[in-house]
PDB file of N, CA and C in Angstrom:
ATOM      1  N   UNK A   1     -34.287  77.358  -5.766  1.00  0.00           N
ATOM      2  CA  UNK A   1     -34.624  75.964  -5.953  1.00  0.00           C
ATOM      3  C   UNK A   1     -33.502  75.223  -6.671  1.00  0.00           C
ATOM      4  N   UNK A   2     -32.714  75.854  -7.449  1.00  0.00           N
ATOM      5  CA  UNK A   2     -32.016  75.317  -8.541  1.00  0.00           C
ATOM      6  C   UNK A   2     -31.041  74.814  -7.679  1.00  0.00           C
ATOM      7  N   UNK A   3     -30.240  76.022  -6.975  1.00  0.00           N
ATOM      8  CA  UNK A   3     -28.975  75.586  -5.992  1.00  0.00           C
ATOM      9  C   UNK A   3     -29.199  74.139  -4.830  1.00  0.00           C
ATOM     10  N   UNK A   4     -30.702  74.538  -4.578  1.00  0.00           N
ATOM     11  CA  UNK A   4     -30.842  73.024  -3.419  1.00  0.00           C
ATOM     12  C   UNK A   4     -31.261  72.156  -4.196  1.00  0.00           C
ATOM     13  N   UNK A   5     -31.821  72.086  -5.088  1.00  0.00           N
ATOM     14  CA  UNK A   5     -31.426  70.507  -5.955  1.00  0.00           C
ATOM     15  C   UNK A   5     -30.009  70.433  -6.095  1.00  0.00           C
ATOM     16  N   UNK A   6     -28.530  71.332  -6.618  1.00  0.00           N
ATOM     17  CA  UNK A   6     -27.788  71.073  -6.962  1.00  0.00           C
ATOM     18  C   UNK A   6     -26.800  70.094  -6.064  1.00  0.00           C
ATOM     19  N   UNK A   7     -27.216  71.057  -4.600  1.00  0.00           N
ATOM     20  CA  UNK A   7     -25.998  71.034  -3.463  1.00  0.00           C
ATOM     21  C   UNK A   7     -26.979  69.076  -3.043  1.00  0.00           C
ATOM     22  N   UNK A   8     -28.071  68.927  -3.535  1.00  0.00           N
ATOM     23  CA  UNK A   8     -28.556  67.936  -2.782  1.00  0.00           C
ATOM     24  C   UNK A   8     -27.665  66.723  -4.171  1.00  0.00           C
ATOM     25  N   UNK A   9     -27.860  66.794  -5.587  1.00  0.00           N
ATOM     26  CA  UNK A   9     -27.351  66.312  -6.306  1.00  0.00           C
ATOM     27  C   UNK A   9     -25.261  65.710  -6.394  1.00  0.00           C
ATOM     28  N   UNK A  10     -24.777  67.067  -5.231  1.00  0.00           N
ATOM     29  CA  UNK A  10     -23.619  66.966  -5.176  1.00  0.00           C
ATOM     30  C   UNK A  10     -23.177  65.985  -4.345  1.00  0.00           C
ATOM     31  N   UNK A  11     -23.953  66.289  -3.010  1.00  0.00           N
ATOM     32  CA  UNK A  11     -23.811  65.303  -2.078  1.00  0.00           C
ATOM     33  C   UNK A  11     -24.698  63.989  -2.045  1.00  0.00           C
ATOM     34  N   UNK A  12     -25.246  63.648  -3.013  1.00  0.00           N
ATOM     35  CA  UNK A  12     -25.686  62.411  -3.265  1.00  0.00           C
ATOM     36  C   UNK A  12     -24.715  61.575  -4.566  1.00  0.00           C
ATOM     37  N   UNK A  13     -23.894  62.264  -5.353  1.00  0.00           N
ATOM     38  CA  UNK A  13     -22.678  61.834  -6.221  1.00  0.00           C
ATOM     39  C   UNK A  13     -21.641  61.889  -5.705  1.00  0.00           C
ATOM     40  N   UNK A  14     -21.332  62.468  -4.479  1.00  0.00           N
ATOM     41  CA  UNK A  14     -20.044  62.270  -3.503  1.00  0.00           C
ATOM     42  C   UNK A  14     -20.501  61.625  -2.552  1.00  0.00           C
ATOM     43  N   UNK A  15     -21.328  60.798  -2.171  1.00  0.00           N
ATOM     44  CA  UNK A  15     -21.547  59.631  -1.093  1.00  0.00           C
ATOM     45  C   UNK A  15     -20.947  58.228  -1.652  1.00  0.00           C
ATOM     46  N   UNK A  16     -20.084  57.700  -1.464  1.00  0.00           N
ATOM     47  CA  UNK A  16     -19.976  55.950  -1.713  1.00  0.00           C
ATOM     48  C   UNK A  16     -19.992  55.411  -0.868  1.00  0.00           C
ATOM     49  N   UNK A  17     -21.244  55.527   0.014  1.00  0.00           N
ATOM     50  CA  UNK A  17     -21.351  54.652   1.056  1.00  0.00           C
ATOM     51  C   UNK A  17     -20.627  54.008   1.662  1.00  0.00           C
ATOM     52  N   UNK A  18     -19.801  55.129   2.181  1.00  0.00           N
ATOM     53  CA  UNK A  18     -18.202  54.582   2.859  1.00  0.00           C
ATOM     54  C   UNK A  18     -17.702  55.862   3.374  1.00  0.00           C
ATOM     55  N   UNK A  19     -17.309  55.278   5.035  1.00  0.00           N
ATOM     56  CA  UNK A  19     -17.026  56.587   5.834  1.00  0.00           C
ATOM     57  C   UNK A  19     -16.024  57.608   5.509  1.00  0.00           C
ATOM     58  N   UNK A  20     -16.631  58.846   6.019  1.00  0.00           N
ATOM     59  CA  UNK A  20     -15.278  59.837   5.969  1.00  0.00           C
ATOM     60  C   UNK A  20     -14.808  60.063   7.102  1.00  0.00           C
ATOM     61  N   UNK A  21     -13.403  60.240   7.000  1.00  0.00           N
ATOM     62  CA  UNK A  21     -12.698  60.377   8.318  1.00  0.00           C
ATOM     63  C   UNK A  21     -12.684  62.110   8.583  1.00  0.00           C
ATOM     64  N   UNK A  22     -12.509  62.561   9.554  1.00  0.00           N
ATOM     65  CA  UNK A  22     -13.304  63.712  10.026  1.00  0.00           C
ATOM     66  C   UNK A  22     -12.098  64.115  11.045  1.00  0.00           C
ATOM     67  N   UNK A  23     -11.458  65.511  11.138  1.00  0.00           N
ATOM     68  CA  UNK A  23     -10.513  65.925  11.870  1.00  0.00           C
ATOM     69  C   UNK A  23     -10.896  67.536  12.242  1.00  0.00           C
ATOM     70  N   UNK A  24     -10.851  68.148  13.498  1.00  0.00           N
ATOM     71  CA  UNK A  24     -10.958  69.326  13.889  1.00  0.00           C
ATOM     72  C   UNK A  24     -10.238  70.222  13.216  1.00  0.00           C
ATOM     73  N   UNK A  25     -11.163  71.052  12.643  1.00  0.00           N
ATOM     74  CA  UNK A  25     -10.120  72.060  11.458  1.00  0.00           C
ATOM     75  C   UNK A  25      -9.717  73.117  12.509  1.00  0.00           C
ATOM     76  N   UNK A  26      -9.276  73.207  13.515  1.00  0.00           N
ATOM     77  CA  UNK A  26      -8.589  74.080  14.375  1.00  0.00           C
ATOM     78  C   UNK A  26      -7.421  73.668  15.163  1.00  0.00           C
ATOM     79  N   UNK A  27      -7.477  72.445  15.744  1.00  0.00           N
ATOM     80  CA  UNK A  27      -6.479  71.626  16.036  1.00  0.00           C
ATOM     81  C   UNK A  27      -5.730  70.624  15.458  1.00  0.00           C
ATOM     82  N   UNK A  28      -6.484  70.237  14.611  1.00  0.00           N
ATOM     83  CA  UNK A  28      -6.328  68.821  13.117  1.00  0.00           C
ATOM     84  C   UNK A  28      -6.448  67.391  14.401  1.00  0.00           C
ATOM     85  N   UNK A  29      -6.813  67.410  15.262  1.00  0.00           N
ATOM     86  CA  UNK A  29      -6.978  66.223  16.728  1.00  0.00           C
ATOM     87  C   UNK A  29      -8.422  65.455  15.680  1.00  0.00           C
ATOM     88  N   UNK A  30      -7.798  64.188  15.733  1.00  0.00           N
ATOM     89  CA  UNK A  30      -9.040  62.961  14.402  1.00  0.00           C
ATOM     90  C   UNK A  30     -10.157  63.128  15.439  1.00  0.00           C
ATOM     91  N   UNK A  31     -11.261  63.543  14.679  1.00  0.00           N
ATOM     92  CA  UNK A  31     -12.413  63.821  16.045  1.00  0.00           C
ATOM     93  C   UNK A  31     -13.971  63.262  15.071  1.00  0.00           C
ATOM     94  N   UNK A  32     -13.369  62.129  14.480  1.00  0.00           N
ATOM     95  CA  UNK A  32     -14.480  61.341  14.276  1.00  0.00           C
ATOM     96  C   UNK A  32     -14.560  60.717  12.936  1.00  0.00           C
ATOM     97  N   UNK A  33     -15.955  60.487  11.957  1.00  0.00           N
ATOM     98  CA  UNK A  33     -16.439  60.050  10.981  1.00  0.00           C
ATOM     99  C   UNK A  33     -17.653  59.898  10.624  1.00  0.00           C
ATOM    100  N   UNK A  34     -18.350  60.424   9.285  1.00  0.00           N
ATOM    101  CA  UNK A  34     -19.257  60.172   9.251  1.00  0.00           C
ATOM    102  C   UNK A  34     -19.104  59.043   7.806  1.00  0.00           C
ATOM    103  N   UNK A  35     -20.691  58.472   7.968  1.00  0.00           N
ATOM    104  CA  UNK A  35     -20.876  57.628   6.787  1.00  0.00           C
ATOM    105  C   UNK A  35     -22.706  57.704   6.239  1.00  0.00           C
ATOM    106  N   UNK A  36     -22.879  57.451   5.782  1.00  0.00           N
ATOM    107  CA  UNK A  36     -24.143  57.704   4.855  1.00  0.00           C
ATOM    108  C   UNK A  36     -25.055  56.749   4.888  1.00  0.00           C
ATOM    109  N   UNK A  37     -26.144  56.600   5.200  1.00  0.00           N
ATOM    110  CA  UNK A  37     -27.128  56.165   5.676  1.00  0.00           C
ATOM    111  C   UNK A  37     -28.365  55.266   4.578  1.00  0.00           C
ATOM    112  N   UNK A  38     -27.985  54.568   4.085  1.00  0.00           N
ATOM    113  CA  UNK A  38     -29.146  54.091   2.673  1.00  0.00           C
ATOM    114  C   UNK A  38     -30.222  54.156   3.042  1.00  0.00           C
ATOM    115  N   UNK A  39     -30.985  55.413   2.177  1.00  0.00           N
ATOM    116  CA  UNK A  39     -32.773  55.123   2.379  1.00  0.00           C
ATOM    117  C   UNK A  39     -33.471  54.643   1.268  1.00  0.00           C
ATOM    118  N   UNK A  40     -34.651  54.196   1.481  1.00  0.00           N
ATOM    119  CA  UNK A  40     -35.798  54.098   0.385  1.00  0.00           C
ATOM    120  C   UNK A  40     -36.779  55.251  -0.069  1.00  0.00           C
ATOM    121  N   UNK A  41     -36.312  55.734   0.948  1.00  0.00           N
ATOM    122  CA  UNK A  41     -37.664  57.033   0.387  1.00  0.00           C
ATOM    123  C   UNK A  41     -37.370  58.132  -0.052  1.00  0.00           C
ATOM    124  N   UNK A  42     -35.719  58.405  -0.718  1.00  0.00           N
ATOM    125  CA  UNK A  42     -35.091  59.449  -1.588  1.00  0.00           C
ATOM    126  C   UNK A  42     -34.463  60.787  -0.677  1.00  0.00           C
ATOM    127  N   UNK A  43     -34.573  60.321   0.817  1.00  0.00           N
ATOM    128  CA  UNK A  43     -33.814  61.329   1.260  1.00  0.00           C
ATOM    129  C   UNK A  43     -32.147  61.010   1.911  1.00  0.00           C
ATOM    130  N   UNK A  44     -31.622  61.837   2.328  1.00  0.00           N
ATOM    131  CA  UNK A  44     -30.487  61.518   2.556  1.00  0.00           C
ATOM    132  C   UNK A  44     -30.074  62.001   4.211  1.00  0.00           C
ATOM    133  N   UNK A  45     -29.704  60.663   4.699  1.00  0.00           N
ATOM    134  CA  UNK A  45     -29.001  60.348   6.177  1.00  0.00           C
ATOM    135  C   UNK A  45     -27.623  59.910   6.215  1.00  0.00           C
ATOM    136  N   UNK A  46     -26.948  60.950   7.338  1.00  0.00           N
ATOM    137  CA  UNK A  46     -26.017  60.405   7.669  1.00  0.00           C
ATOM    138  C   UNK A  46     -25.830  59.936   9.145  1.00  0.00           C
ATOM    139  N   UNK A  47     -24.982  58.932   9.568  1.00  0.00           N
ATOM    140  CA  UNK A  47     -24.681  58.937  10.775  1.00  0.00           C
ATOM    141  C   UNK A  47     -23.022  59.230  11.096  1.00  0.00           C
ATOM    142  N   UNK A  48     -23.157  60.017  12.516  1.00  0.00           N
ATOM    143  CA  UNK A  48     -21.429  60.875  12.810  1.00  0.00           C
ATOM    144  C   UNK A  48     -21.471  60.453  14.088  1.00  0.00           C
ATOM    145  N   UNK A  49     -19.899  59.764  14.124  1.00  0.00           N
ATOM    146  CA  UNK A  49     -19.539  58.572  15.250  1.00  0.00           C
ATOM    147  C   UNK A  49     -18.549  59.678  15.279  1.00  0.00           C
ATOM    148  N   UNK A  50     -18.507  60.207  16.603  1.00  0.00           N
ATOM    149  CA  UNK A  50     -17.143  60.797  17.413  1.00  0.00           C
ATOM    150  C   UNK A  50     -16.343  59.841  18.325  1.00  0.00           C
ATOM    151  N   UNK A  51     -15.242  60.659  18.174  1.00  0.00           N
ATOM    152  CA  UNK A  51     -14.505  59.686  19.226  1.00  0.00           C
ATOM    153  C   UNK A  51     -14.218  60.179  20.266  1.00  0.00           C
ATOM    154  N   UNK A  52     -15.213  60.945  20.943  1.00  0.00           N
ATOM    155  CA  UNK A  52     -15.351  61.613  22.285  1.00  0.00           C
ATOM    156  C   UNK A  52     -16.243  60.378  22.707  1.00  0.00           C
ATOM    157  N   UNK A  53     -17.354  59.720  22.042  1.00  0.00           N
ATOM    158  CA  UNK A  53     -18.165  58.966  23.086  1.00  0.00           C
ATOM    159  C   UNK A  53     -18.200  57.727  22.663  1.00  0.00           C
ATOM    160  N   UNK A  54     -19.144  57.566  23.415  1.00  0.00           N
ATOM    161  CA  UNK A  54     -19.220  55.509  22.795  1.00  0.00           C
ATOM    162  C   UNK A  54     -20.243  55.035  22.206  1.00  0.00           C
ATOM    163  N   UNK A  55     -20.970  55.721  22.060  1.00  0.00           N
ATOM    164  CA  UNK A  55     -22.432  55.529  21.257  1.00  0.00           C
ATOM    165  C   UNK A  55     -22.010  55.406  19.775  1.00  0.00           C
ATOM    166  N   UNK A  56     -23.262  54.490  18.731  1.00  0.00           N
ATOM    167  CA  UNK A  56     -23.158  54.410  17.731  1.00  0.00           C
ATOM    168  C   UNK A  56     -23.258  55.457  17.246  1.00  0.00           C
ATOM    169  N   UNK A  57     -23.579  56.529  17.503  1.00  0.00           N
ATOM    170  CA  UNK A  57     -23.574  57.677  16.220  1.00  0.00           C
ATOM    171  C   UNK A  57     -24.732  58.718  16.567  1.00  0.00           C
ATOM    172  N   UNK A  58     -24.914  59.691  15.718  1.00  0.00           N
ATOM    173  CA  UNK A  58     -25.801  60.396  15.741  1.00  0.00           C
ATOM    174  C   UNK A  58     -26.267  60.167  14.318  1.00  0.00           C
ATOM    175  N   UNK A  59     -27.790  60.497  14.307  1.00  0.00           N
ATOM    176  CA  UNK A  59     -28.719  59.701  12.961  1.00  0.00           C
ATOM    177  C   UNK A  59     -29.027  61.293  12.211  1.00  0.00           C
ATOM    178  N   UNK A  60     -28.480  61.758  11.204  1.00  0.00           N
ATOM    179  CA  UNK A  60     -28.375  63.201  11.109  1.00  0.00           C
ATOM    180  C   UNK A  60     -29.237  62.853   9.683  1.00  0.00           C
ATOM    181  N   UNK A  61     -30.501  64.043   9.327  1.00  0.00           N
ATOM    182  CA  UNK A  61     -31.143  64.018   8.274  1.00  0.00           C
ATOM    183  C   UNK A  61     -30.020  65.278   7.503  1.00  0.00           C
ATOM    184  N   UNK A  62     -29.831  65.297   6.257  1.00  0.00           N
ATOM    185  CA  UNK A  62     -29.469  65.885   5.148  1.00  0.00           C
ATOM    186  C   UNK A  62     -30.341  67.012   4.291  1.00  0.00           C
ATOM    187  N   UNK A  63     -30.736  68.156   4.812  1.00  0.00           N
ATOM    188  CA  UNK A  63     -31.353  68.747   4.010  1.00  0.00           C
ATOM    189  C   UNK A  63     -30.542  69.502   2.611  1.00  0.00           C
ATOM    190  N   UNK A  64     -31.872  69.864   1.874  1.00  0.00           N
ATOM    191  CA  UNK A  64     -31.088  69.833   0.072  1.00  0.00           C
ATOM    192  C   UNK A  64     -30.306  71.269   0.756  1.00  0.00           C
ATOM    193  N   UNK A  65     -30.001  72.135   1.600  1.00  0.00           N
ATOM    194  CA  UNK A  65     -29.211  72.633   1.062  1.00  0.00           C
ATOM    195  C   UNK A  65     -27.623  72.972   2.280  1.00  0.00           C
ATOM    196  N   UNK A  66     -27.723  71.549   2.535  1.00  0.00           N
ATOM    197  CA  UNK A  66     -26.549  70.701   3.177  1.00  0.00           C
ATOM    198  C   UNK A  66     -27.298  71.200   5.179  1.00  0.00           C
ATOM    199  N   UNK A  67     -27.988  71.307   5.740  1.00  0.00           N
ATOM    200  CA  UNK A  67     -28.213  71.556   7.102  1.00  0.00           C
ATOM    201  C   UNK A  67     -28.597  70.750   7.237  1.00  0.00           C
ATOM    202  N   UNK A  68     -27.953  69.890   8.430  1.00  0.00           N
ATOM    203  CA  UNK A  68     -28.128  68.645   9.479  1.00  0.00           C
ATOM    204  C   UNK A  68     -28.973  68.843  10.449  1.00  0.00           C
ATOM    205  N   UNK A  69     -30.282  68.442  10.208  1.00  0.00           N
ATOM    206  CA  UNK A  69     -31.062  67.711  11.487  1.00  0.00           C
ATOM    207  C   UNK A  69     -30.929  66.380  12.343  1.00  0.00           C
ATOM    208  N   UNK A  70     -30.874  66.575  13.451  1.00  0.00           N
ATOM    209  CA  UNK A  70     -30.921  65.592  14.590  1.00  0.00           C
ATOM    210  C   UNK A  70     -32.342  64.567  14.188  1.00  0.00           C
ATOM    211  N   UNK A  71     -32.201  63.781  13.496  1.00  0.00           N
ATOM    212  CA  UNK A  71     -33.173  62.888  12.868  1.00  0.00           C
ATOM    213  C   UNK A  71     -34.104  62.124  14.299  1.00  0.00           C
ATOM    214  N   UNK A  72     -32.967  61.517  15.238  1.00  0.00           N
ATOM    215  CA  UNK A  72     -33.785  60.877  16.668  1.00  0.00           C
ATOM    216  C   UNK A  72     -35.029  61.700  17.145  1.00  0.00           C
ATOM    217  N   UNK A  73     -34.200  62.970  17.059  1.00  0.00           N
ATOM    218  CA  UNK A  73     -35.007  64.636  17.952  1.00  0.00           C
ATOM    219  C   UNK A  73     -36.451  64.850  16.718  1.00  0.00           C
ATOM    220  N   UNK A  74     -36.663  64.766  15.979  1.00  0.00           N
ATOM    221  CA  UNK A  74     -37.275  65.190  15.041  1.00  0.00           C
ATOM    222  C   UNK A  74     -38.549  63.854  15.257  1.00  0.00           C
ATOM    223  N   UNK A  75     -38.070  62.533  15.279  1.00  0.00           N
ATOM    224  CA  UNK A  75     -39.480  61.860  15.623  1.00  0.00           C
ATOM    225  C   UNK A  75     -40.010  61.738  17.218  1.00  0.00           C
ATOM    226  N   UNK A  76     -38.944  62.318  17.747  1.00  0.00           N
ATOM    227  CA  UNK A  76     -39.260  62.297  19.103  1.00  0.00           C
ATOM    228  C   UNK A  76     -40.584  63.605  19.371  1.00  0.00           C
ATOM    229  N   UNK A  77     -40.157  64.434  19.140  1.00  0.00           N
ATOM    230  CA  UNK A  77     -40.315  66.099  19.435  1.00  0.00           C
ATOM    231  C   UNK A  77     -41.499  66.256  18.516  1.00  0.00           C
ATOM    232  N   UNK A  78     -40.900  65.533  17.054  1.00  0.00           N
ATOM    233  CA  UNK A  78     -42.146  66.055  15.853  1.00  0.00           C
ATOM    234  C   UNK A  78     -41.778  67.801  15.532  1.00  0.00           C
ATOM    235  N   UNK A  79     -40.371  68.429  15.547  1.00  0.00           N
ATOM    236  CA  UNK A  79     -40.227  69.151  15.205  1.00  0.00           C
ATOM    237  C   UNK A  79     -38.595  69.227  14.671  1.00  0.00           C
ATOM    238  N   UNK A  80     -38.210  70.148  13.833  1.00  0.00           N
ATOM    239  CA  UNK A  80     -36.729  70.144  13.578  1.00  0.00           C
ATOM    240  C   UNK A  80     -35.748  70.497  14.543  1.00  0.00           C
ATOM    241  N   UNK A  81     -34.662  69.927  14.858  1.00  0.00           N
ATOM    242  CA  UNK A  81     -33.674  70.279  15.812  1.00  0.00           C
ATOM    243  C   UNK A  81     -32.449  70.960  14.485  1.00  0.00           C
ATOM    244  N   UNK A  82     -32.159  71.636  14.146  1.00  0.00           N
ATOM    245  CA  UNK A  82     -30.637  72.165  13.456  1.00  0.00           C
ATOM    246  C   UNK A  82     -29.221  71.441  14.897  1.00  0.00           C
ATOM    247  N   UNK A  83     -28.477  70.991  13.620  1.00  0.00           N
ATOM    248  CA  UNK A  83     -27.160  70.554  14.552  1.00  0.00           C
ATOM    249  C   UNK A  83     -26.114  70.866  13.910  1.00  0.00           C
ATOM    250  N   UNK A  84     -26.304  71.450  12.273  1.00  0.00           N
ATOM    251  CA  UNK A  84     -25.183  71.688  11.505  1.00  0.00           C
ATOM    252  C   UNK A  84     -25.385  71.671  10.195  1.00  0.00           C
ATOM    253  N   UNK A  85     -24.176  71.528   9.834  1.00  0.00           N
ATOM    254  CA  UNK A  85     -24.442  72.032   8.384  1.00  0.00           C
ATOM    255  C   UNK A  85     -23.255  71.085   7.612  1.00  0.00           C
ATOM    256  N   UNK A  86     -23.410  70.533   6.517  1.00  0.00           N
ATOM    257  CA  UNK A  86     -22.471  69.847   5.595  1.00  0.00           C
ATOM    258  C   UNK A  86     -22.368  70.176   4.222  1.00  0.00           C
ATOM    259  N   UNK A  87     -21.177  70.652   3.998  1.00  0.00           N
ATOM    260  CA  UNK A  87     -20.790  71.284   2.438  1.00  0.00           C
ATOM    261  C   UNK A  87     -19.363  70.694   1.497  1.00  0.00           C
ATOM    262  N   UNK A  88     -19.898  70.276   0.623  1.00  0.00           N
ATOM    263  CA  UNK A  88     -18.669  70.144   0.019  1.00  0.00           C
ATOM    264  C   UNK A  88     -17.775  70.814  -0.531  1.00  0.00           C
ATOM    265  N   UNK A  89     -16.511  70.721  -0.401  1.00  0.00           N
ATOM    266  CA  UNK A  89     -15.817  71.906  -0.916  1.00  0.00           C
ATOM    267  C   UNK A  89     -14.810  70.819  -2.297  1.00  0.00           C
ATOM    268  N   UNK A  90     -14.038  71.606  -2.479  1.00  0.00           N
ATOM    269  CA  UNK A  90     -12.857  71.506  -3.456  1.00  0.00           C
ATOM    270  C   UNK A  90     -12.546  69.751  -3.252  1.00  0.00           C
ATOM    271  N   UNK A  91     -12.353  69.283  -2.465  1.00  0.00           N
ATOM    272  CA  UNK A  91     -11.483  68.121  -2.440  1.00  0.00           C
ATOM    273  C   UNK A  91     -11.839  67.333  -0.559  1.00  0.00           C
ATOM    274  N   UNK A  92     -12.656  67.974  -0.051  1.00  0.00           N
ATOM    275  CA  UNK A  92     -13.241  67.632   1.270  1.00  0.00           C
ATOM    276  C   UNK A  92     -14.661  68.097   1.612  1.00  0.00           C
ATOM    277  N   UNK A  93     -15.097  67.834   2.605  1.00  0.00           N
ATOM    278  CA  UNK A  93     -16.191  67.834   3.154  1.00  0.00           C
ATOM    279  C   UNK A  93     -16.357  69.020   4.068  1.00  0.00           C
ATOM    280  N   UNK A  94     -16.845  70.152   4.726  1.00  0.00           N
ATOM    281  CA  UNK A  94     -16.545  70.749   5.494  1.00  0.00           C
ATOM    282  C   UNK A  94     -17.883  70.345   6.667  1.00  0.00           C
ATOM    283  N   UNK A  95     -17.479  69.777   7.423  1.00  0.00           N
ATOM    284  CA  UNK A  95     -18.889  68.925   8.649  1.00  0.00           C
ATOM    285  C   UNK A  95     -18.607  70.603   9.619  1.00  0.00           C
ATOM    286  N   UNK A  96     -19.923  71.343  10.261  1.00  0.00           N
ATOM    287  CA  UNK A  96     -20.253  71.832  10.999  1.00  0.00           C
ATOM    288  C   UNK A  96     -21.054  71.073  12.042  1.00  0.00           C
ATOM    289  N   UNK A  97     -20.843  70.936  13.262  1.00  0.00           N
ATOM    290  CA  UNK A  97     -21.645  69.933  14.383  1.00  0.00           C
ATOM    291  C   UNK A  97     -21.617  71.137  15.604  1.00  0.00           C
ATOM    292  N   UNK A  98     -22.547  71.407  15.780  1.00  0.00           N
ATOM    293  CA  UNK A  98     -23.092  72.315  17.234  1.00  0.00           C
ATOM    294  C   UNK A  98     -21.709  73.138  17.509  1.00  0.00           C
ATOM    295  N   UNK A  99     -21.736  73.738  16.642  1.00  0.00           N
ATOM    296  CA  UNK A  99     -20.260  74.958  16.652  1.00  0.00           C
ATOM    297  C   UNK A  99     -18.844  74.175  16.279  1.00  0.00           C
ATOM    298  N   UNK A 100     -19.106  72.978  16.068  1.00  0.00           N
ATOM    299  CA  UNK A 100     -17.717  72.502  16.166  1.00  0.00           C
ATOM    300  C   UNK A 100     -17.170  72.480  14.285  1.00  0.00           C
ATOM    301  N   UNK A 101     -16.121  73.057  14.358  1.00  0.00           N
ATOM    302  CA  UNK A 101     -15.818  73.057  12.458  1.00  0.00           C
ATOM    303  C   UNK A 101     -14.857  71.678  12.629  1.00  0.00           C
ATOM    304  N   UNK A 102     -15.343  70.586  11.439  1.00  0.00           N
ATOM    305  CA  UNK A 102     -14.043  69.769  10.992  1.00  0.00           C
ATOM    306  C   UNK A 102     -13.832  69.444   9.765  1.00  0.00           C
ATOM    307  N   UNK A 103     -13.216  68.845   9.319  1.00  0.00           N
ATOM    308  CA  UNK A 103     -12.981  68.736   7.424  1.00  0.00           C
ATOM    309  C   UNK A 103     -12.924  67.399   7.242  1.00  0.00           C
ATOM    310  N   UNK A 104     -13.579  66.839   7.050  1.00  0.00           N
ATOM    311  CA  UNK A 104     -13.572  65.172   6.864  1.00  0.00           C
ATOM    312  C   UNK A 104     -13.282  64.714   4.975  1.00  0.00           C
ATOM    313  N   UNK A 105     -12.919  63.651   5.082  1.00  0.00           N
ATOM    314  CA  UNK A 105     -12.440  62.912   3.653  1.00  0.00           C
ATOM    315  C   UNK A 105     -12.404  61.686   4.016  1.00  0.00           C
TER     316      UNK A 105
END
């Protein structure tokens, strides 16, 4: 319990509601951004705009111990979709998206 309050505490003091730029940690090719989502009801959303497509984004829920749900899929379905995982490290972000690793800042 302690660690998913922490990791949820970390990434709610490293959000300034202002995008991170996001690059393929295998190729370093700029492969997107995410930015942070203001709620009222104490949980935490992000949305991740690639620059593979043209759509506004994907609406990703934040669980406390950094795993990304597909937030659209979840009121659609009424069940959890997993799409990834978000961790902070040392001095970046490490974004996991449906196998894809990138390091955003």
């Amino acid at each position: 319990m302690k660690k998913s309050l922490l990791m949820a505490l970390v990434l709610a003091s490293a959000f300034q509601a202002h995008a991170y730029n996001c690059s393929d940690k295998v190729t370093g090719a700029e492969a997107g951004k995410f930015e942070e989502i203001p709620t009222t009801d104490g949980s935490q959303k992000i949305t991740y705009m690639s620059n593979r497509t043209t759509t506004e984004g994907w609406e990703l829920l934040v669980a406390n111990n950094g795993n990304l749900y597909n937030a659209d899929m979840m009121v659609q379905n009424g069940k959890d979709i997993l799409v990834g995982k978000l961790e902070m490290k040392s001095y970046y972000f490490a974004l996991t998206l449906n196998g894809r690793q990138l390091v955003c800042e």
